[in-house]
C-alpha atoms as a PDB file:
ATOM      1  CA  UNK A   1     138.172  93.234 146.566  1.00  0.00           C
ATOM      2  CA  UNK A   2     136.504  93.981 143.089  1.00  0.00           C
ATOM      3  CA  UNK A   3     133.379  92.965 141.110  1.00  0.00           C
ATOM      4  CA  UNK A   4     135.191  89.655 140.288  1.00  0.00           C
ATOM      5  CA  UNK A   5     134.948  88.431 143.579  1.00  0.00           C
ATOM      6  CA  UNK A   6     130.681  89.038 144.064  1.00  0.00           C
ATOM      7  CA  UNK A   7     128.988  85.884 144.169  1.00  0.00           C
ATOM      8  CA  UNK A   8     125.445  85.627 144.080  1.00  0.00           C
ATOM      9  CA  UNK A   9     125.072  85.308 147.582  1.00  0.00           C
ATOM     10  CA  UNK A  10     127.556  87.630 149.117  1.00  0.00           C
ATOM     11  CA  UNK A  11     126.114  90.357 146.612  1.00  0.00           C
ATOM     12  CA  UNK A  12     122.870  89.825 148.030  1.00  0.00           C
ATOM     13  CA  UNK A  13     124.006  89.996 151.795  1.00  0.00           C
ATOM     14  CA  UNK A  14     126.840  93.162 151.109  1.00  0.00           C
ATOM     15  CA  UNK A  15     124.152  94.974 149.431  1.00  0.00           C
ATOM     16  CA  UNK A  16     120.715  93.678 151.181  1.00  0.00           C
ATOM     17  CA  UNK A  17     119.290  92.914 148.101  1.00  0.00           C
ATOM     18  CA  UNK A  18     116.148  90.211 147.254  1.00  0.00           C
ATOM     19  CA  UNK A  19     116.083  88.060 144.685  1.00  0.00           C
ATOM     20  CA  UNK A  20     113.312  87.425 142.391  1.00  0.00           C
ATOM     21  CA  UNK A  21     113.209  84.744 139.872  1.00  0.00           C
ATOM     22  CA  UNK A  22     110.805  84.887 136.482  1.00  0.00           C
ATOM     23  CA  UNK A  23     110.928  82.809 133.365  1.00  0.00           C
ATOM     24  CA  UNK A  24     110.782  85.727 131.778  1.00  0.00           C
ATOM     25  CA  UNK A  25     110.501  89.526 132.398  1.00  0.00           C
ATOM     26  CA  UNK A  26     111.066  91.144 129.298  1.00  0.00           C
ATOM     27  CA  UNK A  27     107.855  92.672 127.990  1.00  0.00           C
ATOM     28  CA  UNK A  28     106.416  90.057 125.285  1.00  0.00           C
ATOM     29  CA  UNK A  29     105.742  93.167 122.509  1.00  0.00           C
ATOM     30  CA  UNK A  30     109.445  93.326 122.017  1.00  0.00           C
ATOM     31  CA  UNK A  31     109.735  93.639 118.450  1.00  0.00           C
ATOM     32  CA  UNK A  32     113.210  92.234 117.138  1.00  0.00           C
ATOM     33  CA  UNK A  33     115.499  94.331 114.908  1.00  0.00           C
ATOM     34  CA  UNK A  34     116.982  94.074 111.745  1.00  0.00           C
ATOM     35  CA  UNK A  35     120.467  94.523 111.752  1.00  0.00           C
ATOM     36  CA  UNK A  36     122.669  96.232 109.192  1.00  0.00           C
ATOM     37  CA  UNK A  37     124.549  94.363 106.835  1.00  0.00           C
ATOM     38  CA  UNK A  38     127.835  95.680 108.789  1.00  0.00           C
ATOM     39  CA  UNK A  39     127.107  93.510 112.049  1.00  0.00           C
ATOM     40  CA  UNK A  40     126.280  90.780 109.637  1.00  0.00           C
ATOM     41  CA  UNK A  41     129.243  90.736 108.192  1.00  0.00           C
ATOM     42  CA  UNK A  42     131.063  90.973 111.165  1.00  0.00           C
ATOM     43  CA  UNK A  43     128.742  88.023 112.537  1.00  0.00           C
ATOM     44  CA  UNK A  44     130.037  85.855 109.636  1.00  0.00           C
ATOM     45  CA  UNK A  45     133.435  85.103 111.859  1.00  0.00           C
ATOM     46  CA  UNK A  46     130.667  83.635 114.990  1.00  0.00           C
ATOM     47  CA  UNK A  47     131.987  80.010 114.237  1.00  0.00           C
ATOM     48  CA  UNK A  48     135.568  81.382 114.537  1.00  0.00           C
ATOM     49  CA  UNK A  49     134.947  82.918 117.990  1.00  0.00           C
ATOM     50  CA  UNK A  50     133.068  79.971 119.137  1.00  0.00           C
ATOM     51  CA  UNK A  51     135.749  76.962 117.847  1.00  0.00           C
ATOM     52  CA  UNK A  52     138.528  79.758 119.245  1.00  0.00           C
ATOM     53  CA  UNK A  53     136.031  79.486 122.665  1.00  0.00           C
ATOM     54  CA  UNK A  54     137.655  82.519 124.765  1.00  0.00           C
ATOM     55  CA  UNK A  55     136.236  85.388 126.372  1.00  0.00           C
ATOM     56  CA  UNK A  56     138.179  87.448 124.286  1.00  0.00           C
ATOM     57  CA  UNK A  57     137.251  86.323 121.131  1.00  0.00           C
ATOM     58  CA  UNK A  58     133.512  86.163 121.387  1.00  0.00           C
ATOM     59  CA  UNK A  59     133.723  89.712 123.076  1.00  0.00           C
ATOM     60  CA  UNK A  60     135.660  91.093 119.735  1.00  0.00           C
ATOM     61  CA  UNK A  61     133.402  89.597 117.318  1.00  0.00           C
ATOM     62  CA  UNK A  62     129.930  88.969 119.145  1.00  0.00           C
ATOM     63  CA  UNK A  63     129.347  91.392 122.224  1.00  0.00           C
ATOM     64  CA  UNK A  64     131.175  93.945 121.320  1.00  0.00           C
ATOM     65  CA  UNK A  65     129.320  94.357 117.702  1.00  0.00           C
ATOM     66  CA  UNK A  66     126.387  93.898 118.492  1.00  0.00           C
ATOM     67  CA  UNK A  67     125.919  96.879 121.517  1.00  0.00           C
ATOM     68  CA  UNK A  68     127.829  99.065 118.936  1.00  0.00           C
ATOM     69  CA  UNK A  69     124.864  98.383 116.505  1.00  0.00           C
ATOM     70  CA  UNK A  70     122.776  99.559 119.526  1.00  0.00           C
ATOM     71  CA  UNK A  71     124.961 102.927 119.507  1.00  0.00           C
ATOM     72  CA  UNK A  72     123.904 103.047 115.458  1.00  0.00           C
ATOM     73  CA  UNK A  73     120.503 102.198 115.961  1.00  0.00           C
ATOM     74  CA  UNK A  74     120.744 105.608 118.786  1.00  0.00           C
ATOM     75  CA  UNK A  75     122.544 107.582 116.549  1.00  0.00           C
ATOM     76  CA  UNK A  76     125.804 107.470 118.747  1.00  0.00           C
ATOM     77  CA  UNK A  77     123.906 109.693 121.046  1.00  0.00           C
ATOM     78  CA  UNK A  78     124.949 107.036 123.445  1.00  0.00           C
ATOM     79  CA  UNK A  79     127.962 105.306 124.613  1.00  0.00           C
ATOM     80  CA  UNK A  80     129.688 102.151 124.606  1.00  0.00           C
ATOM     81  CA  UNK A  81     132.764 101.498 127.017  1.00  0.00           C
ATOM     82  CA  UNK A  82     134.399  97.861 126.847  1.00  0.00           C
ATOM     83  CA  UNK A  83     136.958  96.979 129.347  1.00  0.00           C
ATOM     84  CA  UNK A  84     136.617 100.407 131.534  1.00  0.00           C
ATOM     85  CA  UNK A  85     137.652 100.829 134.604  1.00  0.00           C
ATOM     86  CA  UNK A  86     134.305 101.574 136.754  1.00  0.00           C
ATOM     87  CA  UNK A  87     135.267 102.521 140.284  1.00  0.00           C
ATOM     88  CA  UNK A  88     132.764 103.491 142.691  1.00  0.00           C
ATOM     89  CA  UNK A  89     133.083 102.723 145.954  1.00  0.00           C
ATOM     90  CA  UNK A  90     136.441 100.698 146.735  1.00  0.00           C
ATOM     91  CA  UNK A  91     135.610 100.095 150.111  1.00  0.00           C
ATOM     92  CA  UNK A  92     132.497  97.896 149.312  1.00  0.00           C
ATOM     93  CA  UNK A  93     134.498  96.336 146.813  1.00  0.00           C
ATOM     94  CA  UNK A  94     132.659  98.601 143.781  1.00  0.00           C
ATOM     95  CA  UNK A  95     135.683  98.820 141.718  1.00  0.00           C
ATOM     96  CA  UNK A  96     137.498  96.984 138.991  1.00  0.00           C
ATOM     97  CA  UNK A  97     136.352  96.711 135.075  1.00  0.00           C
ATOM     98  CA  UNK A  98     133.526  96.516 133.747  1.00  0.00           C
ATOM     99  CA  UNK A  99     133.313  94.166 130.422  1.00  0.00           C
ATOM    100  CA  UNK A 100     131.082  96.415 128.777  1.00  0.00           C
ATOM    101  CA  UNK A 101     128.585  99.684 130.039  1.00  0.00           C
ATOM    102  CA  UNK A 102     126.114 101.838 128.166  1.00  0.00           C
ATOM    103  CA  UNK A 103     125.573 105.067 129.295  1.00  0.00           C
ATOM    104  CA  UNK A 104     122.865 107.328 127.888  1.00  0.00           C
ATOM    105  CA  UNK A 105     125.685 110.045 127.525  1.00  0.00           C
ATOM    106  CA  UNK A 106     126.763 110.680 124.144  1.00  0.00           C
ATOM    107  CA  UNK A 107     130.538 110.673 125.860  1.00  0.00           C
ATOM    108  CA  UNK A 108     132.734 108.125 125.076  1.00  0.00           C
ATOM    109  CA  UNK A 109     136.189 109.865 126.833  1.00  0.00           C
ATOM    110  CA  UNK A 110     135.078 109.163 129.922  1.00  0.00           C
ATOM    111  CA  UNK A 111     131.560 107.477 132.135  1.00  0.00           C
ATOM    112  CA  UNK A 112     129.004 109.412 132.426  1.00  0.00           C
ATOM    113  CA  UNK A 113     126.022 109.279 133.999  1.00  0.00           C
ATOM    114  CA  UNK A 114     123.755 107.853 133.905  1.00  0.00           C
ATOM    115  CA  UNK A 115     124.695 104.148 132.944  1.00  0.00           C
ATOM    116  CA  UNK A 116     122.119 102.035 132.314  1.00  0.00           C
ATOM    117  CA  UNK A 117     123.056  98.519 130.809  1.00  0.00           C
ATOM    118  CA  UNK A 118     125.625  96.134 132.155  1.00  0.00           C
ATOM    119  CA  UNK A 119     126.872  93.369 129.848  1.00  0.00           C
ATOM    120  CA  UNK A 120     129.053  90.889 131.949  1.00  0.00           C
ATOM    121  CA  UNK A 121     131.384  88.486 129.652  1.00  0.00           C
ATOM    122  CA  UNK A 122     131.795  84.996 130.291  1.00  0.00           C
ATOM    123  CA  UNK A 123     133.275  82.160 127.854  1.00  0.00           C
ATOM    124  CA  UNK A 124     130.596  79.505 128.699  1.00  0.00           C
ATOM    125  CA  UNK A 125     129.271  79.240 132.467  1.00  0.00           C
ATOM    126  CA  UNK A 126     127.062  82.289 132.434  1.00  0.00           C
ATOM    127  CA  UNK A 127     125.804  81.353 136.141  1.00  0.00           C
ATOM    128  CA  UNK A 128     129.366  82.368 137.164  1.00  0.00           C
ATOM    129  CA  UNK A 129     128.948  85.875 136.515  1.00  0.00           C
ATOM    130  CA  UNK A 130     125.754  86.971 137.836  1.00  0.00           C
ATOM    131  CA  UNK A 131     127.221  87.903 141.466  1.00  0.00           C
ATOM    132  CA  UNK A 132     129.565  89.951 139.346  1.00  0.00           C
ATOM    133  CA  UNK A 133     126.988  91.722 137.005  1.00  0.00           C
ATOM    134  CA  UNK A 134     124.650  92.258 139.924  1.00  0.00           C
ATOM    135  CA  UNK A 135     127.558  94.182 141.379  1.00  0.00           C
ATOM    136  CA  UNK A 136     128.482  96.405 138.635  1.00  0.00           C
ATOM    137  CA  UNK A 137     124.972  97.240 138.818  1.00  0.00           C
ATOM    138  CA  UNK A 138     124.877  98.303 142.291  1.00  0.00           C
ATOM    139  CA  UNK A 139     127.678 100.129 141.611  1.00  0.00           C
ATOM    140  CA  UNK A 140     125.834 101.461 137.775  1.00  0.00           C
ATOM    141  CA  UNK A 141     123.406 102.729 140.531  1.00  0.00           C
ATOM    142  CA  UNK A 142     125.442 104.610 142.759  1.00  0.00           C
ATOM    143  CA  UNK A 143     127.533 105.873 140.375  1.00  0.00           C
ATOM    144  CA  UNK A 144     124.044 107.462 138.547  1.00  0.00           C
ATOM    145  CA  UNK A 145     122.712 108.309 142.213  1.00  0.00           C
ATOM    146  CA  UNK A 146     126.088 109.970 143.062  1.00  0.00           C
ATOM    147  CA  UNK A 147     126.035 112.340 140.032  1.00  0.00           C
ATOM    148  CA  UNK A 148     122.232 113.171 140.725  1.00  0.00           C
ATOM    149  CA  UNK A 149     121.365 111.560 137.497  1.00  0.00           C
ATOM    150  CA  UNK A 150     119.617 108.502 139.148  1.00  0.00           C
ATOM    151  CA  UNK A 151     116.861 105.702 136.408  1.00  0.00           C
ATOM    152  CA  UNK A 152     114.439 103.661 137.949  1.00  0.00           C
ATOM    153  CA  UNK A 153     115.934 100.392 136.510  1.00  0.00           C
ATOM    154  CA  UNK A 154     119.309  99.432 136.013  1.00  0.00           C
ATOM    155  CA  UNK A 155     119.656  96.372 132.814  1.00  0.00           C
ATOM    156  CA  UNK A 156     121.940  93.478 132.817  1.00  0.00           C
ATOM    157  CA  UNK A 157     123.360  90.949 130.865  1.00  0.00           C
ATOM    158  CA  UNK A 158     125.637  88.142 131.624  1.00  0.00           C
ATOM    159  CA  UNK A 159     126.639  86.833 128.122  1.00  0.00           C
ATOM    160  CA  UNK A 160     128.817  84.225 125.859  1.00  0.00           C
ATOM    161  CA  UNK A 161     128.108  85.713 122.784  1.00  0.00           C
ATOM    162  CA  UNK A 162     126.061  82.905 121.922  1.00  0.00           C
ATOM    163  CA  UNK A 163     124.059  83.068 125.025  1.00  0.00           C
ATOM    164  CA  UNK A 164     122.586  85.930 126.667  1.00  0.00           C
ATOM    165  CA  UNK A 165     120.302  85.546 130.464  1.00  0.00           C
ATOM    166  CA  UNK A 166     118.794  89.285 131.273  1.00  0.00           C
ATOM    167  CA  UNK A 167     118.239  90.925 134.806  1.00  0.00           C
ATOM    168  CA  UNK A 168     117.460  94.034 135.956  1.00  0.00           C
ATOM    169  CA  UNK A 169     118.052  96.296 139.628  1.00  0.00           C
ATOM    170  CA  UNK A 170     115.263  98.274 140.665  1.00  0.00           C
ATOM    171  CA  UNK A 171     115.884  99.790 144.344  1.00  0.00           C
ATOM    172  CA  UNK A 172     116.828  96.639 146.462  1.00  0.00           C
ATOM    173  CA  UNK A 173     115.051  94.083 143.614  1.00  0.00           C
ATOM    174  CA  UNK A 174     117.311  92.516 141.387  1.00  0.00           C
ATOM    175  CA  UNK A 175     114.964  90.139 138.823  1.00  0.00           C
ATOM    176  CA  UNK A 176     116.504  86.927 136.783  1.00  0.00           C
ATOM    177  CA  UNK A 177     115.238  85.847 133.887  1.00  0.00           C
ATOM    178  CA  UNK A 178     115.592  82.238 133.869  1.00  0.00           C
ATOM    179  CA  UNK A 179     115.269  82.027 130.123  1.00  0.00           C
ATOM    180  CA  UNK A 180     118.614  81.989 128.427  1.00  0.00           C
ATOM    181  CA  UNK A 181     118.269  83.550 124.710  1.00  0.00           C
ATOM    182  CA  UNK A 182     120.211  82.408 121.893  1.00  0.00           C
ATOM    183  CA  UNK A 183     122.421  84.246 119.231  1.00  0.00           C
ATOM    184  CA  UNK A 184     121.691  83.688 116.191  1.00  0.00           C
ATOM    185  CA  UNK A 185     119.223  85.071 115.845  1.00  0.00           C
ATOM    186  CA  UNK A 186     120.942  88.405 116.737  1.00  0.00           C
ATOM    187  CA  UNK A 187     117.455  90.432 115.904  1.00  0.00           C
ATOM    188  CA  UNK A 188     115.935  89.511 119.142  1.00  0.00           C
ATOM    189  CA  UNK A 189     119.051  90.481 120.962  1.00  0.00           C
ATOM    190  CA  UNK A 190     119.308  93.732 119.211  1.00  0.00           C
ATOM    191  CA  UNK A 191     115.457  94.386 120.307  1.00  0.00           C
ATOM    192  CA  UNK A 192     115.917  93.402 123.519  1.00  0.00           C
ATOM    193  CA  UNK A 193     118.970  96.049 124.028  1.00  0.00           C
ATOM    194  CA  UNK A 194     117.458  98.676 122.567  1.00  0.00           C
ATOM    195  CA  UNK A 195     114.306  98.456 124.602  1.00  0.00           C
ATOM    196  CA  UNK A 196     116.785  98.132 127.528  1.00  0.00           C
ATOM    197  CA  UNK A 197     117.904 102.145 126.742  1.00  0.00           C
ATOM    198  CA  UNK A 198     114.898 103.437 126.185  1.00  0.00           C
ATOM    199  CA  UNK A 199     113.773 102.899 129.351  1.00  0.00           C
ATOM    200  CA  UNK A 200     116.798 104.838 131.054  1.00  0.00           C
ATOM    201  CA  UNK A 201     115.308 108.072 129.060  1.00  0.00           C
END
Protein backbone atom coordinates (compact mmCIF):
# COMPACT_ATOMS: atom_id res chain seq x y z
CA UNK A 1 0.00 0.00 0.00
CA UNK A 2 1.12 3.75 -0.33
CA UNK A 3 -0.31 7.26 0.28
CA UNK A 4 -2.26 6.84 -3.03
CA UNK A 5 -4.46 4.43 -1.70
CA UNK A 6 -5.68 6.67 1.80
CA UNK A 7 -9.09 7.69 1.49
CA UNK A 8 -10.61 9.96 3.77
CA UNK A 9 -12.13 7.44 5.73
CA UNK A 10 -9.66 4.66 5.96
CA UNK A 11 -7.03 7.47 6.96
CA UNK A 12 -9.16 8.36 9.70
CA UNK A 13 -9.77 4.70 11.00
CA UNK A 14 -5.73 3.43 10.22
CA UNK A 15 -4.63 6.37 12.07
CA UNK A 16 -7.59 7.15 14.75
CA UNK A 17 -7.82 10.46 13.72
CA UNK A 18 -11.09 13.12 14.12
CA UNK A 19 -12.18 15.22 11.75
CA UNK A 20 -13.05 18.75 12.14
CA UNK A 21 -14.64 20.84 9.56
CA UNK A 22 -14.35 24.99 9.49
CA UNK A 23 -15.13 27.40 6.73
CA UNK A 24 -12.14 28.69 7.42
CA UNK A 25 -9.13 28.30 9.80
CA UNK A 26 -6.53 30.36 8.55
CA UNK A 27 -5.99 33.34 10.82
CA UNK A 28 -7.95 36.41 9.10
CA UNK A 29 -4.62 38.95 9.61
CA UNK A 30 -2.94 37.04 6.86
CA UNK A 31 -1.44 39.66 4.91
CA UNK A 32 -0.95 38.57 1.13
CA UNK A 33 2.44 38.87 -0.62
CA UNK A 34 3.76 40.45 -3.45
CA UNK A 35 5.46 38.28 -5.64
CA UNK A 36 8.58 38.90 -7.69
CA UNK A 37 8.39 39.63 -11.16
CA UNK A 38 10.15 36.04 -11.75
CA UNK A 39 6.96 33.97 -10.57
CA UNK A 40 5.03 36.42 -12.62
CA UNK A 41 6.55 35.73 -15.45
CA UNK A 42 6.51 32.27 -15.02
CA UNK A 43 2.63 32.67 -14.12
CA UNK A 44 2.14 34.20 -17.62
CA UNK A 45 2.05 30.36 -19.16
CA UNK A 46 -1.25 29.64 -16.29
CA UNK A 47 -3.68 29.48 -19.38
CA UNK A 48 -1.24 27.01 -21.02
CA UNK A 49 -1.22 24.65 -18.01
CA UNK A 50 -4.85 24.96 -17.54
CA UNK A 51 -6.07 24.38 -21.55
CA UNK A 52 -3.03 21.51 -21.36
CA UNK A 53 -5.28 20.37 -17.95
CA UNK A 54 -2.68 17.66 -16.47
CA UNK A 55 -1.22 17.22 -13.23
CA UNK A 56 1.96 17.62 -14.68
CA UNK A 57 1.63 20.69 -16.27
CA UNK A 58 0.01 22.81 -13.62
CA UNK A 59 2.65 21.28 -11.14
CA UNK A 60 5.63 22.69 -13.58
CA UNK A 61 4.24 26.01 -14.03
CA UNK A 62 1.82 26.73 -10.97
CA UNK A 63 2.75 24.62 -7.74
CA UNK A 64 5.95 24.16 -8.24
CA UNK A 65 6.75 28.14 -8.68
CA UNK A 66 5.00 29.34 -6.46
CA UNK A 67 6.48 27.19 -3.07
CA UNK A 68 9.91 28.00 -4.69
CA UNK A 69 8.97 31.76 -4.27
CA UNK A 70 8.27 30.65 -0.64
CA UNK A 71 12.03 29.25 -0.52
CA UNK A 72 13.01 33.09 -1.88
CA UNK A 73 10.84 34.81 0.32
CA UNK A 74 13.02 32.37 3.32
CA UNK A 75 16.12 32.98 1.85
CA UNK A 76 16.55 29.24 0.71
CA UNK A 77 17.05 28.57 4.33
CA UNK A 78 14.37 26.09 3.59
CA UNK A 79 13.62 23.34 1.28
CA UNK A 80 11.51 22.34 -1.46
CA UNK A 81 11.34 18.55 -2.62
CA UNK A 82 8.83 17.75 -5.62
CA UNK A 83 8.23 14.22 -6.49
CA UNK A 84 10.41 12.64 -3.42
CA UNK A 85 10.20 9.58 -2.29
CA UNK A 86 8.92 9.95 1.53
CA UNK A 87 8.99 6.56 3.20
CA UNK A 88 8.14 6.20 6.69
CA UNK A 89 6.57 3.45 7.83
CA UNK A 90 5.81 0.80 4.93
CA UNK A 91 3.91 -1.33 7.01
CA UNK A 92 1.08 1.26 7.66
CA UNK A 93 1.25 2.02 4.19
CA UNK A 94 3.50 5.49 4.95
CA UNK A 95 5.47 5.24 1.87
CA UNK A 96 5.40 6.30 -1.73
CA UNK A 97 5.97 10.09 -3.16
CA UNK A 98 5.16 12.89 -2.00
CA UNK A 99 4.07 15.68 -4.77
CA UNK A 100 5.72 18.31 -3.00
CA UNK A 101 7.24 18.79 0.99
CA UNK A 102 8.78 21.75 2.76
CA UNK A 103 11.04 21.14 5.31
CA UNK A 104 12.45 23.88 7.54
CA UNK A 105 15.99 22.37 6.72
CA UNK A 106 18.01 24.35 4.49
CA UNK A 107 18.87 20.67 2.78
CA UNK A 108 17.72 19.98 -0.40
CA UNK A 109 19.98 16.43 -1.00
CA UNK A 110 17.98 14.70 1.07
CA UNK A 111 14.49 15.16 3.85
CA UNK A 112 15.13 16.48 6.72
CA UNK A 113 13.41 17.08 9.56
CA UNK A 114 11.34 18.59 10.38
CA UNK A 115 8.77 18.83 7.41
CA UNK A 116 6.16 20.96 7.82
CA UNK A 117 3.91 21.63 4.66
CA UNK A 118 2.37 19.03 2.43
CA UNK A 119 1.15 20.12 -1.01
CA UNK A 120 -0.86 17.17 -2.61
CA UNK A 121 -1.36 17.58 -6.62
CA UNK A 122 -4.45 16.89 -8.27
CA UNK A 123 -5.61 17.94 -11.97
CA UNK A 124 -9.19 18.98 -10.97
CA UNK A 125 -11.10 16.84 -8.18
CA UNK A 126 -9.26 18.18 -5.18
CA UNK A 127 -11.71 16.06 -2.79
CA UNK A 128 -9.82 13.03 -4.22
CA UNK A 129 -6.71 13.74 -2.56
CA UNK A 130 -7.36 14.65 0.89
CA UNK A 131 -7.14 10.87 2.26
CA UNK A 132 -3.81 11.05 0.51
CA UNK A 133 -2.49 14.45 1.91
CA UNK A 134 -3.82 13.59 5.34
CA UNK A 135 -1.51 10.62 5.05
CA UNK A 136 1.64 12.16 4.03
CA UNK A 137 1.00 14.17 6.97
CA UNK A 138 0.79 11.48 9.40
CA UNK A 139 3.65 10.25 7.99
CA UNK A 140 5.33 14.38 7.88
CA UNK A 141 4.66 13.69 11.64
CA UNK A 142 6.36 10.64 12.34
CA UNK A 143 8.99 11.20 10.24
CA UNK A 144 9.65 14.76 12.46
CA UNK A 145 8.74 12.69 15.74
CA UNK A 146 11.18 9.91 14.67
CA UNK A 147 14.18 12.28 14.25
CA UNK A 148 13.27 14.07 17.66
CA UNK A 149 12.55 17.17 15.75
CA UNK A 150 8.71 17.01 16.35
CA UNK A 151 6.10 20.92 15.43
CA UNK A 152 2.93 21.24 16.93
CA UNK A 153 1.09 21.51 13.53
CA UNK A 154 1.67 19.83 10.46
CA UNK A 155 0.14 22.19 7.03
CA UNK A 156 -1.53 20.83 4.04
CA UNK A 157 -2.59 21.54 0.78
CA UNK A 158 -4.43 19.59 -1.76
CA UNK A 159 -4.10 21.74 -4.96
CA UNK A 160 -4.84 22.23 -8.94
CA UNK A 161 -2.84 25.05 -9.36
CA UNK A 162 -5.79 27.05 -9.78
CA UNK A 163 -7.37 25.84 -6.66
CA UNK A 164 -5.94 25.41 -3.37
CA UNK A 165 -8.33 23.84 0.04
CA UNK A 166 -5.88 24.07 3.34
CA UNK A 167 -5.77 21.60 6.41
CA UNK A 168 -3.71 21.12 9.08
CA UNK A 169 -2.67 17.83 11.72
CA UNK A 170 -2.32 18.70 15.17
CA UNK A 171 -1.92 15.39 17.44
CA UNK A 172 -4.98 13.20 16.37
CA UNK A 173 -6.98 16.59 14.84
CA UNK A 174 -6.80 16.97 11.33
CA UNK A 175 -8.94 20.48 10.42
CA UNK A 176 -10.53 21.19 6.71
CA UNK A 177 -11.03 24.27 5.51
CA UNK A 178 -14.04 24.14 3.50
CA UNK A 179 -13.17 27.28 1.62
CA UNK A 180 -11.42 26.55 -1.61
CA UNK A 181 -9.02 29.66 -2.59
CA UNK A 182 -8.40 30.69 -5.99
CA UNK A 183 -5.13 31.39 -8.03
CA UNK A 184 -4.94 34.24 -9.42
CA UNK A 185 -4.54 36.01 -7.22
CA UNK A 186 -1.27 34.18 -6.31
CA UNK A 187 -0.55 36.95 -3.35
CA UNK A 188 -2.94 35.37 -1.02
CA UNK A 189 -1.50 31.99 -1.74
CA UNK A 190 1.98 33.15 -1.26
CA UNK A 191 0.77 34.65 2.31
CA UNK A 192 -0.93 31.86 3.22
CA UNK A 193 2.36 29.53 2.67
CA UNK A 194 4.55 31.56 4.22
CA UNK A 195 2.54 31.91 7.38
CA UNK A 196 2.26 28.09 7.06
CA UNK A 197 6.43 27.94 7.83
CA UNK A 198 6.61 30.21 10.24
CA UNK A 199 4.72 28.42 12.44
CA UNK A 200 7.01 25.18 12.20
CA UNK A 201 9.90 27.61 13.75
Amino acid sequence: MAYSQFTLSKVKEDFHLTTVEETRFLPTNIQPLEPSARLLGILEDLPWAVAVDTEKARSEVIINPVLLEVRRIFNRKISVFSGEEFNVDVASGLNGVCDFLISLSPEQLTVEAPAVVIVEAKKSDIKSGIGQCIAEMVAAQKFNSAKKKPIQTIYGTVSSGTQWRFLKLEEQTVTIDLTDYSLPPVEQILGFLVWMVQQGY
